[in-house]
Protein backbone atom coordinates (compact mmCIF):
# COMPACT_ATOMS: atom_id res chain seq x y z
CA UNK A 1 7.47 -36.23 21.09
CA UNK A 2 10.43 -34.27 19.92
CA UNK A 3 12.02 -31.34 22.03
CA UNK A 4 11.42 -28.92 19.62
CA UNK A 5 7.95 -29.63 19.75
CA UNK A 6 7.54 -29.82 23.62
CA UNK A 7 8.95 -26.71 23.79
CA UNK A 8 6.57 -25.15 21.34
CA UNK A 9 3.64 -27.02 22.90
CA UNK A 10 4.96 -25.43 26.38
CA UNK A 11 5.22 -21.98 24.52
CA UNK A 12 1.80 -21.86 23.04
CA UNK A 13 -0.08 -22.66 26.33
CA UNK A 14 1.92 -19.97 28.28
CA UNK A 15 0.87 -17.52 25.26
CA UNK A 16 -2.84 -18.76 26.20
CA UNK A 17 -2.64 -18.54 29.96
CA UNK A 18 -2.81 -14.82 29.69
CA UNK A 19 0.61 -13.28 29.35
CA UNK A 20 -0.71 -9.21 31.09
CA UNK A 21 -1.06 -6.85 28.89
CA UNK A 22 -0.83 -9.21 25.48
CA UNK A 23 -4.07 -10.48 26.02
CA UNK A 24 -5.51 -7.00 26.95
CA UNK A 25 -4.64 -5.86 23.20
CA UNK A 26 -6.19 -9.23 21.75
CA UNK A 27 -3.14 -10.95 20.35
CA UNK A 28 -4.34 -14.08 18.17
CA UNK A 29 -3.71 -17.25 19.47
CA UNK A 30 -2.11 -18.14 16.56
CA UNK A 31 1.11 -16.02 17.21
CA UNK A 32 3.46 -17.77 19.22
CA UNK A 33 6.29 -15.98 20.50
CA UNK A 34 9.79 -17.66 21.07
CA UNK A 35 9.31 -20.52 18.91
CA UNK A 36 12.84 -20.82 18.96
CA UNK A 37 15.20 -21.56 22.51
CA UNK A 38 17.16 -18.55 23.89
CA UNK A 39 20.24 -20.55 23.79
CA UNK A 40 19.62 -21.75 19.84
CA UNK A 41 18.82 -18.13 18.96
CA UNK A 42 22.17 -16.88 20.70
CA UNK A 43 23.97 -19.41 18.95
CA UNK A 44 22.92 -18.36 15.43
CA UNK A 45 23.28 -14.38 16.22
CA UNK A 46 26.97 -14.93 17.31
CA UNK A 47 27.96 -17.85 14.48
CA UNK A 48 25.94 -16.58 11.33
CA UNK A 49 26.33 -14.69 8.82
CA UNK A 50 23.24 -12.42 7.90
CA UNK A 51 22.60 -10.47 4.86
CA UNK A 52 20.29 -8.05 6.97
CA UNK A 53 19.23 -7.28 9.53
CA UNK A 54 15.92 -8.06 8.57
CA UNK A 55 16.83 -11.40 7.63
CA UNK A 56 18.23 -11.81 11.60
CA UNK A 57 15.39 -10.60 12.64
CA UNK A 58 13.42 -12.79 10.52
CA UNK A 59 15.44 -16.23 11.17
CA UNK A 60 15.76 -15.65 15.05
CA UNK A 61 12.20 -13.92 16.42
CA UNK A 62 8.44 -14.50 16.00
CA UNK A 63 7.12 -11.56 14.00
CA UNK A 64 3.69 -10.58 15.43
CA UNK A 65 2.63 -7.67 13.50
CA UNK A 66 2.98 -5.73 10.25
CA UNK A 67 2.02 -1.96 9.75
CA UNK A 68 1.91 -1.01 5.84
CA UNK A 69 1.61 2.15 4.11
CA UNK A 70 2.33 0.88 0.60
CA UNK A 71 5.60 -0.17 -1.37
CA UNK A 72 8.99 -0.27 0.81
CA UNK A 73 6.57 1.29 3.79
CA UNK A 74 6.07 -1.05 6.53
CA UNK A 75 7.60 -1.72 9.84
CA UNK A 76 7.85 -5.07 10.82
CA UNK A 77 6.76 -6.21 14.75
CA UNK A 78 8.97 -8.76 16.76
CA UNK A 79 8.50 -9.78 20.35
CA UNK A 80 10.44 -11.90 22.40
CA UNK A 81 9.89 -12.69 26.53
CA UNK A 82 13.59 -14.42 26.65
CA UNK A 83 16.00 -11.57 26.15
CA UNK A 84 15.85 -7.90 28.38
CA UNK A 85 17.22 -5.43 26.41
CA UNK A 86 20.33 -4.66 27.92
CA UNK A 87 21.66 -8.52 26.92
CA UNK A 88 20.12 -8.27 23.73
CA UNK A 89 21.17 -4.74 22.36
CA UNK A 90 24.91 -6.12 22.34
CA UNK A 91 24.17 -9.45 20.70
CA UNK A 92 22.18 -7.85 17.99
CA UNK A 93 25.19 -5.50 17.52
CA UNK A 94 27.42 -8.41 17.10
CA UNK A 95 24.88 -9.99 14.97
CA UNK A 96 24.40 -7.32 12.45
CA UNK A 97 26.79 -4.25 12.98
CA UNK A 98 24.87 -0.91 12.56
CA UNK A 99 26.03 2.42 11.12
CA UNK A 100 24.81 4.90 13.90
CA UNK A 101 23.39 3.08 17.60
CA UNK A 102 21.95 5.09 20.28
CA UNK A 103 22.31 4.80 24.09
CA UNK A 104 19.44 3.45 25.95
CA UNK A 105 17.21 5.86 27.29
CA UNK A 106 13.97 5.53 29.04
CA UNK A 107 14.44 1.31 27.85
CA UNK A 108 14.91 2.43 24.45
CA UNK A 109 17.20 2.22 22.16
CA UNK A 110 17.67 3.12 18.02
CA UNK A 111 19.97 1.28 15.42
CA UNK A 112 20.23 2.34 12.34
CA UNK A 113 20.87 0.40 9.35
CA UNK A 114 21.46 1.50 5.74
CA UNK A 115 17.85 0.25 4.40
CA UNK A 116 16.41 -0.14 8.03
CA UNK A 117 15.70 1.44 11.33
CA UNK A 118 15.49 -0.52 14.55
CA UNK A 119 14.03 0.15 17.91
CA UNK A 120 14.50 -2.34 21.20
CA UNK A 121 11.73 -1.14 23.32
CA UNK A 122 10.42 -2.66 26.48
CA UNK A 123 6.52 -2.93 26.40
CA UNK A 124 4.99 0.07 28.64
CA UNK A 125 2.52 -2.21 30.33
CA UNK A 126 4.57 -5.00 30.58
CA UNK A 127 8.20 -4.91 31.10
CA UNK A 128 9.03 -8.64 30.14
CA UNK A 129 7.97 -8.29 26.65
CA UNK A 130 10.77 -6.74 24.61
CA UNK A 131 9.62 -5.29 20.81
CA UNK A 132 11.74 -5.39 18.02
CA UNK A 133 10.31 -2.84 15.49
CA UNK A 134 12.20 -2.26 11.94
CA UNK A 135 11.01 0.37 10.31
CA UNK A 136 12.15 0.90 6.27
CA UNK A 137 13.81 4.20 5.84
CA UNK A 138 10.81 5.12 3.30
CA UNK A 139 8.44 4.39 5.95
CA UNK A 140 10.19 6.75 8.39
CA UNK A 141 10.67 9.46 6.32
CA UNK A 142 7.54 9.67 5.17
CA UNK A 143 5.49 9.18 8.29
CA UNK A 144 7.54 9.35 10.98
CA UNK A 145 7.36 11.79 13.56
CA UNK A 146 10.49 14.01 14.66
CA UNK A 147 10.31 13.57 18.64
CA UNK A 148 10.46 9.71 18.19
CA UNK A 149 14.37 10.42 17.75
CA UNK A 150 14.33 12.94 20.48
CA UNK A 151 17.42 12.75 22.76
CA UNK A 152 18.57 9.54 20.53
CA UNK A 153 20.40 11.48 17.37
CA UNK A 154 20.52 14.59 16.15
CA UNK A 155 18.02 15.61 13.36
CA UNK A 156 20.83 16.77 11.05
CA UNK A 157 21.95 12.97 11.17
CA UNK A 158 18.62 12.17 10.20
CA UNK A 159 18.60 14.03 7.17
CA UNK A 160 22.04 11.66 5.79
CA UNK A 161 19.95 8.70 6.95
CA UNK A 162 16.62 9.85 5.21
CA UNK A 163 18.05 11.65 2.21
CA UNK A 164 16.38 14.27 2.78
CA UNK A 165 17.21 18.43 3.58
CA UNK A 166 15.21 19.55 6.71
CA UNK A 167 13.29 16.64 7.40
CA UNK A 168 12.51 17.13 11.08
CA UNK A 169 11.28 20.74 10.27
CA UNK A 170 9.34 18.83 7.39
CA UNK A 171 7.81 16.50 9.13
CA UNK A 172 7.17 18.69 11.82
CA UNK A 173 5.14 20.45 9.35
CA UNK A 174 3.16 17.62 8.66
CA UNK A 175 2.36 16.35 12.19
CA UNK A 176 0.57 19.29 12.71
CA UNK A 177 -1.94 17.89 9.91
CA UNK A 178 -1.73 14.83 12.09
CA UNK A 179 0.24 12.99 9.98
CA UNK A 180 2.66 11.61 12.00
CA UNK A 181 3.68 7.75 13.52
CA UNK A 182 5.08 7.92 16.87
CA UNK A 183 6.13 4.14 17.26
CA UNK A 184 3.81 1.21 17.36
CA UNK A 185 2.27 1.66 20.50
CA UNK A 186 1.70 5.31 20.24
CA UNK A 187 0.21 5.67 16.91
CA UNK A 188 -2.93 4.04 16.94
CA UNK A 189 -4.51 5.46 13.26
CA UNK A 190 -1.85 3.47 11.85
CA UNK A 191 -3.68 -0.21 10.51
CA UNK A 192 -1.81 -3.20 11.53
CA UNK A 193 -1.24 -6.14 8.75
CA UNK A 194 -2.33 -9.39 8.58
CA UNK A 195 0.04 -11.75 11.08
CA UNK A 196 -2.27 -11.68 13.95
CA UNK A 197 -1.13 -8.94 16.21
CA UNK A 198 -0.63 -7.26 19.52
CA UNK A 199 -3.37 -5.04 18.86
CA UNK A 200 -5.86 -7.70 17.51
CA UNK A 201 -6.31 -6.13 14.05
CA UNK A 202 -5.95 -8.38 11.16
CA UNK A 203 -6.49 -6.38 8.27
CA UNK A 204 -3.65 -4.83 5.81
CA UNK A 205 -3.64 -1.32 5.04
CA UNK A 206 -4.83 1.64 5.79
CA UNK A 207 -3.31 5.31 5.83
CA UNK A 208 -2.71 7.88 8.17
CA UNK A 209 -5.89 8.65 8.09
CA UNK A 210 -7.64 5.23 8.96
CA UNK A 211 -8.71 4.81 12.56
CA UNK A 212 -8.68 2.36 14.78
């Protein structure tokens, strides 16, 4: 058997041996995460030469979840168990340069790119599982909340970003019609998509209003 497919053999039954709080939020079993080595996905950060950082993100970790609000609105889930944030903030940086990058704060940290934001966040309930969630700029303007930026950038910054005069004080406006996404694990009206998720849900769709 080849090594690549030892390895992913050896992945898959560690993703079925119960991996905490994963399993507690029904993840499929047909996501696998790290498909690919830590040491193959360093390689091809540092040595290639992305187009986006959505295509990085693509090439390098297992996407696990989709959330969709309609054209150009969706943030992408990633997950990877190799890589704590701290070693993989810089690498990503190196990978794909961003325009604005925030300090880490409370195991979070914020890139932002010109078509894309991205968030590094440890898992709350489980500290070895690092996300990767890229947001489109039209899905954060339009549905983000404000105080998911908090203490990361300033809100006049976010109106270059989003195009947009006033947005915090306009979105503000519209979380108080509860309106609002506050990052995939805090946001549960927000549908996942269709990969087979952390949350279990395999269905596409669904708007702010949609439950869970």
């Amino acid at each position: 058997m080849k090594l690549r497919s030892v390895f992913m053999l050896v992945s898959f039954l560690l993703l079925l041996s119960g991996c905490g709080s994963i399993g507690d939020r029904g993840m499929t079993a047909s996501v696998a995460i790290d498909e690919i080595s830590k040491e193959e996905v360093k390689s091809a950060i540092e040595t290639g030469n992305y187009s986006s950082i959505k295509t990085l993100l693509d090439d390098n970790f297992s996407l696990v979840d989709v959330v969709s609000e309609g054209n150009n609105e969706q943030s992408y889930i990633y997950a990877t168990r190799q890589f704590g944030l701290e070693e993989l903030s810089p690498l990503i940086e190196r990978g794909m340069k961003a325009e604005q990058v925030s300090d880490i704060q409370e195991n979070k940290q914020i890139f932002i790119y010109s078509n894309y934001i991205l968030t590094l966040q440890e898992d709350q309930e489980d500290p070895e599982l690092l996300l990767l969630e890229l947001a489109s700029t039209e899905f954060v303007r339009n549905h983000y909340t404000p105080n998911y930026f908090s203490g990361f950038f300033a809100l006049w910054l976010l109106d270059d970003v989003l195009d947009v005069d006033d947005w915090g004080k306009k979105r503000t406006q519209a979380c108080k019609q509860g309106n609002c996404y506050g990052g995939y694990y805090n946001t549960d009206k927000y549908r996942s998509g269709d990969i087979g998720s952390l949350r279990g849900s395999t269905t596409r769709g669904g708007g702010p209003g949609t439950g869970k």
